[in-house]
Structure formats: C-alpha cells, structure tokens
N, C-alpha and C. Protein backbone atom coordinates (compact mmCIF):
# COMPACT_ATOMS: atom_id res chain seq x y z
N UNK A 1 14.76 -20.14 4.69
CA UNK A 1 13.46 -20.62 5.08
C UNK A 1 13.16 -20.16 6.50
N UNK A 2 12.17 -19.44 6.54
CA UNK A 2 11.68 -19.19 8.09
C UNK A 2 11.01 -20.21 8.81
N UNK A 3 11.46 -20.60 10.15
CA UNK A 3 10.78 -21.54 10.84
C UNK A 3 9.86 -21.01 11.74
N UNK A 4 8.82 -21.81 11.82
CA UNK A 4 7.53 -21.53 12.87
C UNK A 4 7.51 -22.90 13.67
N UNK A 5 7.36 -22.25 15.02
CA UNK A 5 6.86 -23.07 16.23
C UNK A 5 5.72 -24.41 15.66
N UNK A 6 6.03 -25.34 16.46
CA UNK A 6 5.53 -26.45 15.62
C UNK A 6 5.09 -27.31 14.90
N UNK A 7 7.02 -27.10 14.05
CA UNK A 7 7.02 -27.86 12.91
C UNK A 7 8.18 -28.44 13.23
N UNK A 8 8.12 -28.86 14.30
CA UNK A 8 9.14 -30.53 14.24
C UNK A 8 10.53 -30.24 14.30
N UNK A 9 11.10 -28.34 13.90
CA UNK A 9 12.05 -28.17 14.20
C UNK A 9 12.68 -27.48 15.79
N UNK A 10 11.90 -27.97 16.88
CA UNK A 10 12.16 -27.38 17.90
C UNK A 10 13.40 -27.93 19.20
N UNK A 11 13.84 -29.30 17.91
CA UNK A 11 14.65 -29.89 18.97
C UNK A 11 16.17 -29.93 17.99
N UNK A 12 17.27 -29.89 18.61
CA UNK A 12 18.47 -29.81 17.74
C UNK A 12 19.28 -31.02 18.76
N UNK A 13 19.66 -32.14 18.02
CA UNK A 13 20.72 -32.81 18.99
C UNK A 13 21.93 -33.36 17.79
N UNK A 14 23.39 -32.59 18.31
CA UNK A 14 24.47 -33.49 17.21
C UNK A 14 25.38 -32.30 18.00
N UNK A 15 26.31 -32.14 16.81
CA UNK A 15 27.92 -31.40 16.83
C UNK A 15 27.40 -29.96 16.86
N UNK A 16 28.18 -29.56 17.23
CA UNK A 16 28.38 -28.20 17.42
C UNK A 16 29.63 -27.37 18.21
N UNK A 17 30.06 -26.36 17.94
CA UNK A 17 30.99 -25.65 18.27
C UNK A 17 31.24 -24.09 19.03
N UNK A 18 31.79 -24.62 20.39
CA UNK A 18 31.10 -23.29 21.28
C UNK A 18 32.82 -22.42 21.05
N UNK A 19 32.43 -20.90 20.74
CA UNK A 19 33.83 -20.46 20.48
C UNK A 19 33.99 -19.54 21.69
N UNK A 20 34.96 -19.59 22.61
CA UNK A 20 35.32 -18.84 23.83
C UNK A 20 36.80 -18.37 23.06
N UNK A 21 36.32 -17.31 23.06
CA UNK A 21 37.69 -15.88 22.86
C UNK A 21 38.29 -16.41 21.31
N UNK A 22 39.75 -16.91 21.16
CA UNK A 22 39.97 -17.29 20.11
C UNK A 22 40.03 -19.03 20.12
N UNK A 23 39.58 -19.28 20.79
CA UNK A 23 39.26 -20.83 20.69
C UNK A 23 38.32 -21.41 20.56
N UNK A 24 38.03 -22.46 19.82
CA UNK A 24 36.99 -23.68 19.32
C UNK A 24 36.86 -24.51 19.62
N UNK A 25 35.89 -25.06 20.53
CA UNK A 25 35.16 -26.02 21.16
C UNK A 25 34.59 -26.97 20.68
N UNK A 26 34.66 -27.76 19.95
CA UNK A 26 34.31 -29.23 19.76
C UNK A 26 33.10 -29.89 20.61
N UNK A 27 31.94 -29.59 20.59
CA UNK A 27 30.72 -30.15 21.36
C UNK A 27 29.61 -30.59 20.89
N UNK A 28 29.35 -31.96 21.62
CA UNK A 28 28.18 -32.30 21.06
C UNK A 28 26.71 -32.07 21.92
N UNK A 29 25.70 -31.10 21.40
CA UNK A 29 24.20 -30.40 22.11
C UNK A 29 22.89 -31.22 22.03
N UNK A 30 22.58 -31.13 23.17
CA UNK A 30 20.84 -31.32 23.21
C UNK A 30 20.33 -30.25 23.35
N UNK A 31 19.82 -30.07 22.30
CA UNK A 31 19.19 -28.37 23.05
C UNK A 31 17.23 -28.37 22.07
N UNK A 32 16.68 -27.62 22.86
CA UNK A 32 15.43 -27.93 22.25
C UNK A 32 14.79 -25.92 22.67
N UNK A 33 13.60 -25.80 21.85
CA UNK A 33 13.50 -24.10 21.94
C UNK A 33 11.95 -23.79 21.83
N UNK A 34 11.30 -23.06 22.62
CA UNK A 34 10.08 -22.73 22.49
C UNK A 34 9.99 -21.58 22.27
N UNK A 35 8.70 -21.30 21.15
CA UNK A 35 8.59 -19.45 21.05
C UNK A 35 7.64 -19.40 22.50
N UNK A 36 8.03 -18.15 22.89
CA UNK A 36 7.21 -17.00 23.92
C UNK A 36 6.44 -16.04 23.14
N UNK A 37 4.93 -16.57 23.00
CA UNK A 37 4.37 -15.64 22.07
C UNK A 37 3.91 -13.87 22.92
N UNK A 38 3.87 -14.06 24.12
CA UNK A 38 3.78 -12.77 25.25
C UNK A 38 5.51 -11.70 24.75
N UNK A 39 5.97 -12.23 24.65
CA UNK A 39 7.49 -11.92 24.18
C UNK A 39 8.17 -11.87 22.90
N UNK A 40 7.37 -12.34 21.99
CA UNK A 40 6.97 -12.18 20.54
C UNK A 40 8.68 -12.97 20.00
N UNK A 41 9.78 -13.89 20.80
CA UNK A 41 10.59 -14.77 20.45
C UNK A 41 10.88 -16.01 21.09
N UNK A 42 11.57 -16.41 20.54
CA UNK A 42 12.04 -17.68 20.82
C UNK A 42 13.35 -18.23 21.90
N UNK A 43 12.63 -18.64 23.38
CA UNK A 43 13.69 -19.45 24.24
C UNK A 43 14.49 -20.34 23.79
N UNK A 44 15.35 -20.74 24.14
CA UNK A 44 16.07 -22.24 23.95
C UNK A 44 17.38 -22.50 24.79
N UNK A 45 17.26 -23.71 24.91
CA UNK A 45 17.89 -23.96 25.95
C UNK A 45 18.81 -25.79 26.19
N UNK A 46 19.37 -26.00 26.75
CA UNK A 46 20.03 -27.62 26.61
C UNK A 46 21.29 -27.77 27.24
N UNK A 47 21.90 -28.61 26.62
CA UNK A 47 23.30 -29.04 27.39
C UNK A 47 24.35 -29.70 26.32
N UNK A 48 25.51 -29.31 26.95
CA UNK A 48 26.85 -29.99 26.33
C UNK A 48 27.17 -31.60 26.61
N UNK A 49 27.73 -32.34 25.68
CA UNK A 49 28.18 -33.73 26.55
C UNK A 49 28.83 -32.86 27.33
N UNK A 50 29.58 -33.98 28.35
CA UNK A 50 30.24 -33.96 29.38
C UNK A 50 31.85 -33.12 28.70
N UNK A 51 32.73 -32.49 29.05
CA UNK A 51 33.89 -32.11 29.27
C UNK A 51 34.34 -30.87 29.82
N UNK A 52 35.68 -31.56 30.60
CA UNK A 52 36.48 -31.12 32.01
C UNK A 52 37.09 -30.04 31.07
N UNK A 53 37.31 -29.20 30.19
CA UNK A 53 38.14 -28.64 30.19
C UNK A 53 36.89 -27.34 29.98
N UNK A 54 35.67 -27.17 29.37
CA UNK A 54 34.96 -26.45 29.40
C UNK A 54 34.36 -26.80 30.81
N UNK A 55 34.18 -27.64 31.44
CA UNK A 55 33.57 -27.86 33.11
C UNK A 55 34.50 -26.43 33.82
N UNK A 56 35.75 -26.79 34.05
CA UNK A 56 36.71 -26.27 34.63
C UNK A 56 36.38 -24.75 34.18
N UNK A 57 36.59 -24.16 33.13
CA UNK A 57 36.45 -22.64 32.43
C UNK A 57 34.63 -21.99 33.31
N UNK A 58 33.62 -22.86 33.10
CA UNK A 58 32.40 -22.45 34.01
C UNK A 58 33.11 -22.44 35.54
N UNK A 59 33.13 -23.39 35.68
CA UNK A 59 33.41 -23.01 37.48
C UNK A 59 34.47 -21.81 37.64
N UNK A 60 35.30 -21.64 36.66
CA UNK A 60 36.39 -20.50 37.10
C UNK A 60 35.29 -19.17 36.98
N UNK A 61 34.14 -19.49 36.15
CA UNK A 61 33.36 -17.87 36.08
C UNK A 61 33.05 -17.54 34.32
N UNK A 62 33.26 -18.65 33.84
CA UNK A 62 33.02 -18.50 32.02
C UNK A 62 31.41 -18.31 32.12
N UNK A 63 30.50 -17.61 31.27
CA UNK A 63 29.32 -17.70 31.57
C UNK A 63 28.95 -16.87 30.21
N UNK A 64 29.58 -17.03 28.89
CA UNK A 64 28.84 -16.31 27.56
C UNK A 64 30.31 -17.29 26.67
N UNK A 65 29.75 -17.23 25.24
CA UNK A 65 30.31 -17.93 24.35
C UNK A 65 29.34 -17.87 22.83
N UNK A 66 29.73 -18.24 21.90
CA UNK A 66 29.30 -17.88 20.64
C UNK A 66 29.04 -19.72 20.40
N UNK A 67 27.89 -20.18 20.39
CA UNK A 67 27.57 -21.80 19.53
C UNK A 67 27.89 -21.58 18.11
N UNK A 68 27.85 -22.62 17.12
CA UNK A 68 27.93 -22.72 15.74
C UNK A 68 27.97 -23.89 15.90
N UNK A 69 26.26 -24.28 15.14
CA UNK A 69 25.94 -25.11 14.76
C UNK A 69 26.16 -25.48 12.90
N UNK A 70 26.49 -26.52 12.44
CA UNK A 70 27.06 -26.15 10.86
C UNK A 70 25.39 -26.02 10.01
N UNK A 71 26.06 -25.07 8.84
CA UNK A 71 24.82 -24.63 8.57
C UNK A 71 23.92 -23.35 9.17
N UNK A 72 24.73 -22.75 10.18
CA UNK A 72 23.52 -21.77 11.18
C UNK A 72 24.44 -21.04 11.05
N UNK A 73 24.03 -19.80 11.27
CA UNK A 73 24.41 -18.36 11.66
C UNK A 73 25.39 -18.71 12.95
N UNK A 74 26.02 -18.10 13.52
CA UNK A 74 27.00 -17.73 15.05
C UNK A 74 25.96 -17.28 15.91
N UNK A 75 25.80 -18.09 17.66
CA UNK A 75 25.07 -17.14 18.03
C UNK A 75 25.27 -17.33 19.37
N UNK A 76 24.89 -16.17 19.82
CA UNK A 76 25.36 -16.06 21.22
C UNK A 76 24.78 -17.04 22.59
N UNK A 77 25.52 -17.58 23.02
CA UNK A 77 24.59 -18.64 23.88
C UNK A 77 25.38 -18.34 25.62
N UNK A 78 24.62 -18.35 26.50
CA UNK A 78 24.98 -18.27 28.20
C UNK A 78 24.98 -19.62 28.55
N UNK A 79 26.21 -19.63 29.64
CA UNK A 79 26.87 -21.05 29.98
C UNK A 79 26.29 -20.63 31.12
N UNK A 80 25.80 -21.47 32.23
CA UNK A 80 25.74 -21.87 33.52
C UNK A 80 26.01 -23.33 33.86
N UNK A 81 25.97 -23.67 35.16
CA UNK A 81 26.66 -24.33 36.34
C UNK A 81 26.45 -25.88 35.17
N UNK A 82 27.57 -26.84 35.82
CA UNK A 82 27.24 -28.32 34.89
C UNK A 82 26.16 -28.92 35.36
N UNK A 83 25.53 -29.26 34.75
CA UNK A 83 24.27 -30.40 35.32
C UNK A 83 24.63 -31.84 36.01
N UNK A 84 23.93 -32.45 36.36
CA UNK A 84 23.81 -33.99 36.82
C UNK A 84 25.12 -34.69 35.99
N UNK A 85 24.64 -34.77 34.85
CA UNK A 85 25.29 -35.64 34.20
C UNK A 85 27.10 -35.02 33.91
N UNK A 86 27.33 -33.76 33.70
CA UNK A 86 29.06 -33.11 33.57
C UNK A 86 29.31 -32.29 32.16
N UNK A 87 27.54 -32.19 32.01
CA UNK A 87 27.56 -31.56 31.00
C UNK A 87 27.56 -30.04 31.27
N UNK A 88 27.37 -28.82 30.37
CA UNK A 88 26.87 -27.40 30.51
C UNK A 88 26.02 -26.86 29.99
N UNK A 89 25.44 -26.30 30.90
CA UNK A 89 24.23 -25.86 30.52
C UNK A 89 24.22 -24.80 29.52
N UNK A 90 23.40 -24.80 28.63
CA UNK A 90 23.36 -23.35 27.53
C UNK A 90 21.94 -22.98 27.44
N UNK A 91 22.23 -21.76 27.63
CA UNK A 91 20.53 -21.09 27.05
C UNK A 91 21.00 -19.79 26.57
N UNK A 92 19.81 -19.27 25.29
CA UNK A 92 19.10 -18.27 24.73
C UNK A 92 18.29 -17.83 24.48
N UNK A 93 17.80 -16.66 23.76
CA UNK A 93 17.07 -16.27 23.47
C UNK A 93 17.10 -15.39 21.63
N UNK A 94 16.06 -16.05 21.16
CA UNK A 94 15.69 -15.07 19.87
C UNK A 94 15.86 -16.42 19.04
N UNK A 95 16.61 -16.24 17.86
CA UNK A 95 16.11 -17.66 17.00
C UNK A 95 17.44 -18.88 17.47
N UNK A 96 17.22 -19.73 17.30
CA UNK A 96 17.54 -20.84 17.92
C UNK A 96 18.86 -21.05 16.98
N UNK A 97 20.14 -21.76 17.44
CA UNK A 97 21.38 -21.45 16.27
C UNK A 97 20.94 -22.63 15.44
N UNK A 98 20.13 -23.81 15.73
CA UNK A 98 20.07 -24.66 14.00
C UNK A 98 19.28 -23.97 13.26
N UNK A 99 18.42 -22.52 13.79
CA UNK A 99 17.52 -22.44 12.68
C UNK A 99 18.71 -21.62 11.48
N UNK A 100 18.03 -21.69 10.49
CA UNK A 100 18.97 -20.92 8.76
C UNK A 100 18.65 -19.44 8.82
C-alpha cells in the first residue's frame, strides 16, 4: 500500500530496532515524518527512549545505523547528539521505516 501525506500515518511511536555493525538494538521511537513537496520526498525524524549504552556509542562518534521497524523494510537512519531527555536523536530522509 502506498502512503500519502495526510493520512494519519505520519507519526510512528513503539519498538523498533537500530542495527549498528553486527549488533541489534532493542529501542523504543517517537518519530513522526513530513513530505517536502519542493524535494518531491519525505523527512522524518524523532528519538530513542533513553539508553547509556547507545548514549555512550554517539558521544564516542556513532552517527549512521540501519532502524527496523517490524513489518517495514531496513532503513537507513542518522544518529545525532542525545536530547534533553537521554534519548537519540534519529533522522531521514525518503520513505519513513513504518511505511510498507
């Protein structure tokens, strides 16, 4: 099913799994995604709960990783600095990993 910009699927919050090298990450996302119609795709962007052991891997200089959301394709997502709360930040670009 192809998704279009607002229809209610622009926000994703639950489990998900960020894979760095040969390891699997256990995380739960807020992440929400707008199309850029000047740019003809789709931003998106959010955060990890809180954990020190992916905290620790960003501050050493981690900054790319593969999400998998269940149900979604693998997709490439950029880590930056933890937010307020001790979470990490993720953003992309092109289709969003809950979409099918």
């Amino acid at each position: 099913m192809t998704k279009h910009p607002g229809r209610n699927d622009d926000l994703y919050q639950g489990p998900a799994t960020l894979r760095i090298g040969d390891r699997d990450i256990p995380v739960d996302v807020r992440l929400s995604a707008r199309f850029e119609p000047v740019e003809g795709r789709f931003r998106w962007a959010g955060r990890t709960n809180p954990d020190d052991s992916l905290r620790e891997q960003v501050a050493a200089g981690l900054r790319e990783a593969v999400i998998a959301v269940s149900g979604s394709r693998d997709t490439r997502v950029r880590l930056s600095e933890p937010d307020a709360w001790a979470g990490v930040r993720l953003s992309g670009a092109g289709a969003p990993p809950w979409f099918q």
